[in-house]
Protein backbone atom coordinates (compact mmCIF):
# COMPACT_ATOMS: atom_id res chain seq x y z
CA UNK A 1 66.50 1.45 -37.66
CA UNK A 2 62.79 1.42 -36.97
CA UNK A 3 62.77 -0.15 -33.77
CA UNK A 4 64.24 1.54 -30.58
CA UNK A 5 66.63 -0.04 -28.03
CA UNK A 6 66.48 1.77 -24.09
CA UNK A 7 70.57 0.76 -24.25
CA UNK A 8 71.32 2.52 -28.12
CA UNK A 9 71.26 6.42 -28.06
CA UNK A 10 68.90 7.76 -30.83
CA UNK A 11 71.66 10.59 -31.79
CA UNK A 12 74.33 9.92 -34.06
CA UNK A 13 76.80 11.48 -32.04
CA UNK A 14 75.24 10.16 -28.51
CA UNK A 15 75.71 6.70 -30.32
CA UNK A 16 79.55 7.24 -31.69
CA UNK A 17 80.04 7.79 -28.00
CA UNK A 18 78.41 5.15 -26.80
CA UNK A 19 81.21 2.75 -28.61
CA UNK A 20 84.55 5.01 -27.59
CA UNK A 21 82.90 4.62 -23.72
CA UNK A 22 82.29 0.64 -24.46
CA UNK A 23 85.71 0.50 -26.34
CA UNK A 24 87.43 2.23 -23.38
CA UNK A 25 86.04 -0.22 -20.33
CA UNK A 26 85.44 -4.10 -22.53
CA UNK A 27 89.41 -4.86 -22.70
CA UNK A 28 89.01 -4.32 -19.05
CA UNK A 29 85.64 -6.21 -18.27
CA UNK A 30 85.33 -8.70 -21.08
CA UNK A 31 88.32 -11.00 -19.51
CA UNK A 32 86.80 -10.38 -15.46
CA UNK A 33 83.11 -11.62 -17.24
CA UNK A 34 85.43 -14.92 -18.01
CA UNK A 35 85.56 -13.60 -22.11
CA UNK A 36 88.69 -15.59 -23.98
CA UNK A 37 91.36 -13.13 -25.51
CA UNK A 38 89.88 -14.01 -28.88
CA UNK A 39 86.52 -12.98 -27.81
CA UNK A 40 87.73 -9.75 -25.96
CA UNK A 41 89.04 -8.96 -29.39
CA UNK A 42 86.55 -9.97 -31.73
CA UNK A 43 84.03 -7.26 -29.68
CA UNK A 44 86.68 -4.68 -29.83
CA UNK A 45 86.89 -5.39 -33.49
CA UNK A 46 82.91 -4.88 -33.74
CA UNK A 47 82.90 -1.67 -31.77
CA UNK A 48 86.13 -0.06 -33.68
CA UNK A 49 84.44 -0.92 -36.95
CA UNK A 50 81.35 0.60 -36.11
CA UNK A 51 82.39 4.15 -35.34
CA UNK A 52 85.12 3.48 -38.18
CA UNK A 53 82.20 3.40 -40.58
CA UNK A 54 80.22 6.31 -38.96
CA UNK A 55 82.95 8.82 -38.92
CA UNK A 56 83.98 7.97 -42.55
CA UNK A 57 80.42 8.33 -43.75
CA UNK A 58 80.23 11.99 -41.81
CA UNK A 59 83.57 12.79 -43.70
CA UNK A 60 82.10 11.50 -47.33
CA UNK A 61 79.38 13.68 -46.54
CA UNK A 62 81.55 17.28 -45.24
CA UNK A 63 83.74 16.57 -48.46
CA UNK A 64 81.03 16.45 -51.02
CA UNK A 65 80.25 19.65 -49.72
CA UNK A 66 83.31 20.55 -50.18
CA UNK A 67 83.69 19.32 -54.09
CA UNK A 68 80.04 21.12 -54.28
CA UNK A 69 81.95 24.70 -53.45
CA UNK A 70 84.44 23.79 -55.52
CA UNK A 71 82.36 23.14 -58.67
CA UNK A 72 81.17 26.63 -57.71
CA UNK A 73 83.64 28.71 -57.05
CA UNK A 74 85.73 27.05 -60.08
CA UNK A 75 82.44 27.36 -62.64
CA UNK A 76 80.79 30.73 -61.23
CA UNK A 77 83.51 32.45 -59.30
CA UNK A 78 85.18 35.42 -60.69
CA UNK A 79 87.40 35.36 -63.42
CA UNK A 80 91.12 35.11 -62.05
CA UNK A 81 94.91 35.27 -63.93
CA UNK A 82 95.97 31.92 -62.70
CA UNK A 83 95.07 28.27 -63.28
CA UNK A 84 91.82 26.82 -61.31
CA UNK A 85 92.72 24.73 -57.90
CA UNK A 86 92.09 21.76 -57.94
CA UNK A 87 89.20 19.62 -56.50
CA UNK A 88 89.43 18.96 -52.96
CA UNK A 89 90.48 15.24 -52.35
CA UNK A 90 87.33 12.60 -51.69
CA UNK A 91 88.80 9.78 -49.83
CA UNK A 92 86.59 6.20 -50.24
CA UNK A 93 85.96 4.79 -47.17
CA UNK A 94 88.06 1.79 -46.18
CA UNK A 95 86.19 -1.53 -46.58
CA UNK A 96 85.03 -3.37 -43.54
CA UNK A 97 86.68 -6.48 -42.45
CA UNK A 98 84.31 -8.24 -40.46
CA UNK A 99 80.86 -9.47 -41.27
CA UNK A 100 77.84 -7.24 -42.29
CA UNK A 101 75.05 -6.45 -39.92
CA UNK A 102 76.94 -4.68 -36.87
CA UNK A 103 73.84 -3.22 -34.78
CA UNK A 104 72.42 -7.23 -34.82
CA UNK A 105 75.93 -8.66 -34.13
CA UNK A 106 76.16 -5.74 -31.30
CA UNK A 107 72.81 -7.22 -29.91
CA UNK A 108 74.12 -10.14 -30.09
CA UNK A 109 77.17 -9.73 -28.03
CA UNK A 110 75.09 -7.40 -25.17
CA UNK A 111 72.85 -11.38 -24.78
CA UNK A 112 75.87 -13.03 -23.89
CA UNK A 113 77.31 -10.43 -22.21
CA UNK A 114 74.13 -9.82 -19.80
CA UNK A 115 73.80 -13.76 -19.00
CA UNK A 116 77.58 -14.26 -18.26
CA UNK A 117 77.38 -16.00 -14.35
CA UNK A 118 79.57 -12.71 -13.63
CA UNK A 119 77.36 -9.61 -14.80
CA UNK A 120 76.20 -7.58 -12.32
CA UNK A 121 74.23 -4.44 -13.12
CA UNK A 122 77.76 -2.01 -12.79
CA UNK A 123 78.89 -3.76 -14.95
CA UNK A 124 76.21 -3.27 -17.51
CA UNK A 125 76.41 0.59 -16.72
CA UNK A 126 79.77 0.92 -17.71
CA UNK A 127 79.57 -0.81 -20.78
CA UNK A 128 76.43 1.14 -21.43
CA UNK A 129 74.19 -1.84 -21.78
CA UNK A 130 71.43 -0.80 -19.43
CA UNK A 131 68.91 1.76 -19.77
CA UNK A 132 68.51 4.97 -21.74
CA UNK A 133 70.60 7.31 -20.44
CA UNK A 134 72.87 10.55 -21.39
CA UNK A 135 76.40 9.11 -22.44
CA UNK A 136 79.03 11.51 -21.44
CA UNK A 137 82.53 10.82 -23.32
CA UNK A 138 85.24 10.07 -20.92
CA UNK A 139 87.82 13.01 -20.98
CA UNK A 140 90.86 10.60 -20.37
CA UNK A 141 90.22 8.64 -23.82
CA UNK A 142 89.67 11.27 -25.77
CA UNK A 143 91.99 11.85 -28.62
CA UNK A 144 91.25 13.63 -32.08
CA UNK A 145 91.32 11.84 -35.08
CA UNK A 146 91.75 13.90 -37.94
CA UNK A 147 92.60 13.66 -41.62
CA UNK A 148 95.37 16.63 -42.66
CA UNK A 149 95.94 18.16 -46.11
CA UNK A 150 97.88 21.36 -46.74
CA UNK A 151 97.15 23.99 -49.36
CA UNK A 152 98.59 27.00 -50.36
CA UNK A 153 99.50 30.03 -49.29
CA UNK A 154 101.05 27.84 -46.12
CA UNK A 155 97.62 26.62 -44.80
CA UNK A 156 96.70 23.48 -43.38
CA UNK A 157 93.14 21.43 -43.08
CA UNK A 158 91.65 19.23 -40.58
CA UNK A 159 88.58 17.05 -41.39
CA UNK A 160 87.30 14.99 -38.61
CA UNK A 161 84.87 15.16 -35.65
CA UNK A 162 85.03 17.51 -32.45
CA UNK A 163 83.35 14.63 -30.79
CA UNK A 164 81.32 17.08 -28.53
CA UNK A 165 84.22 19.36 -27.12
CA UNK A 166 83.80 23.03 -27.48
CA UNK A 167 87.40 23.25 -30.08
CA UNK A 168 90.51 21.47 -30.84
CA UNK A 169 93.71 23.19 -30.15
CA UNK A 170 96.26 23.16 -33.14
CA UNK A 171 99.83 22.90 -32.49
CA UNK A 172 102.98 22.89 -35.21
CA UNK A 173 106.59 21.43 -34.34
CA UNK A 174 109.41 22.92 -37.01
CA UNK A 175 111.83 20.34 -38.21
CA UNK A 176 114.93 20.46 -36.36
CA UNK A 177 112.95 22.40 -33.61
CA UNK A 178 112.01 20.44 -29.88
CA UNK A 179 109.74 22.86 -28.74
CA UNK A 180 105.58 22.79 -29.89
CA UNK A 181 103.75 26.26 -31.30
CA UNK A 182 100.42 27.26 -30.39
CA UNK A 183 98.82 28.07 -34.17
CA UNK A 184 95.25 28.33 -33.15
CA UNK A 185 92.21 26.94 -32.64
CA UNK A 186 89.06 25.23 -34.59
CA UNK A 187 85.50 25.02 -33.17
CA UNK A 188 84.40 23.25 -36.28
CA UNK A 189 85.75 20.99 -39.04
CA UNK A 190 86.63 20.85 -41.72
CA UNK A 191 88.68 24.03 -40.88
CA UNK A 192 92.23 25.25 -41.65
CA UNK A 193 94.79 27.45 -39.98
CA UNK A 194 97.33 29.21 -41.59
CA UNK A 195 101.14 28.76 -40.47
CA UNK A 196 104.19 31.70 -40.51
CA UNK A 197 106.86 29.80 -42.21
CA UNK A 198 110.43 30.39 -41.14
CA UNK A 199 111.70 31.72 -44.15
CA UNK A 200 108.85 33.61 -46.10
CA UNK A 201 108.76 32.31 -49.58
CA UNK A 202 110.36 28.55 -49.09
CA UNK A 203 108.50 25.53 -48.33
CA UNK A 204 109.26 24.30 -44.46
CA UNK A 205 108.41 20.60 -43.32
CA UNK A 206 107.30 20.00 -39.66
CA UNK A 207 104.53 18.19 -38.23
CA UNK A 208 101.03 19.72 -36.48
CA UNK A 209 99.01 17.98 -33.68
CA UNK A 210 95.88 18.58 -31.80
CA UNK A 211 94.12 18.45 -28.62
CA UNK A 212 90.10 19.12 -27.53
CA UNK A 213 89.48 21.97 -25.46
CA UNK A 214 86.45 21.98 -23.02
CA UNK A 215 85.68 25.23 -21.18
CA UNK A 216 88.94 26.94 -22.25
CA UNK A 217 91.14 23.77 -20.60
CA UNK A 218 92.57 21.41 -22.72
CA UNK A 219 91.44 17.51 -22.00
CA UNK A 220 92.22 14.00 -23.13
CA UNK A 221 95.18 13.19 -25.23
CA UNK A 222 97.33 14.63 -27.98
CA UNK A 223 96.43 13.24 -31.19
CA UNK A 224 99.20 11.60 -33.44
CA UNK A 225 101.72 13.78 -35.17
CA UNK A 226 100.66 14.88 -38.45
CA UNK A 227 103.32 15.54 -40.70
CA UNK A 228 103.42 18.26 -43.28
CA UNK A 229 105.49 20.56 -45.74
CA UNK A 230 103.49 23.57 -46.19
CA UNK A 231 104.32 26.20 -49.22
């Protein structure tokens, strides 16, 4: 994008939370700015593809250099007595399902928001649709997203974004068992953590969730439950 907008952060990351912040305050302000249900979703739609496509890309990107270290390790590593792993798993991104051209049909939807009889200037801060300025994500809505694969050796991996918090705190709930462990923390993806099984030796099913951590507190929301039978 060659030409610059005062509203549209220049950093990737600034811009990924420009849309949770819109995302978080529209279903809110689109209906009191006289927006129809079908509108208020159709914008929703728009912003949740958007970062949809962004954080996907970022993932493409950490996994090829992830099948890059495995073509490595499993071509120029050290010779070993049991079979090579196998390559780490490249997930396609999912297709879009609205039309193409999302920064012009964001424009777009920032006109008719801005000349609704209703708009006042607060408004337009909220939404973030005046001015260059410093978004700051919104501790209440923010939840990780992650995508969770276990290995061997009873490990588990997160791929996804910290979103601009300092780590992500790692919990792991035993089948059969109501309380939640404390397993560690990640201050950058993709990571992994390893889990004590029960019963050394014997595969164990339970589920693992996480939760950002800014300045040693944890903040927002619990992501969803992950499950997983690590071996």
């Amino acid at each position: 994008m060659s030409q610059h907008y005062p509203y549209w952060p220049e950093r990737k990351a600034d811009q990924i939370v420009w849309l949770y912040n819109c995302m978080a305050v529209w279903p809110t302000l689109g209906p009191a700015l006289g927006f129809t249900p079908a509108q208020v979703a159709a914008f929703n739609l728009l912003l949740t593809e958007m970062v949809t496509v962004m954080n996907e890309v970022d993932q493409c990107q950490v996994a090829a250099k992830a099948v890059t270290d495995w073509r490595n390790t499993v071509i120029f590593g050290p010779e070993t007595n049991k079979t090579a792993p196998a390559s780490p798993t490249v997930t396609t991104p999912a297709a879009p399902t609205i039309n193409g051209g999302f920064f012009a049909q964001l424009k777009r939807w920032r006109g008719q928001v801005i000349s609704s009889p209703d708009y006042t200037t607060a408004i337009g801060e909220a939404l973030g649709f005046v001015g260059l300025q410093k978004q700051s994500l919104n501790p209440g809505f923010a939840e990780p997203n992650f995508k969770v694969a276990t290995a061997t050796d009873y490990w588990v991996n997160f791929n996804g974004s910290l979103r601009g918090f300092d780590a992500v705190k790692v919990e792991y709930q035993r089948k059969g068992v109501a309380n939640w462990e404390n397993i560690g923390f990640l201050t950058k993806t993709p990571g992994g953590l390893q889990i004590t099984p029960t019963a050394p030796g014997t595969a164990e099913i339970g589920m693992v969730r996480c939760v950002f951590v800014s300045k040693n507190q944890t903040v927002g929301q619990y992501s969803p439950n992950y499950p997983v039978t690590i071996s």
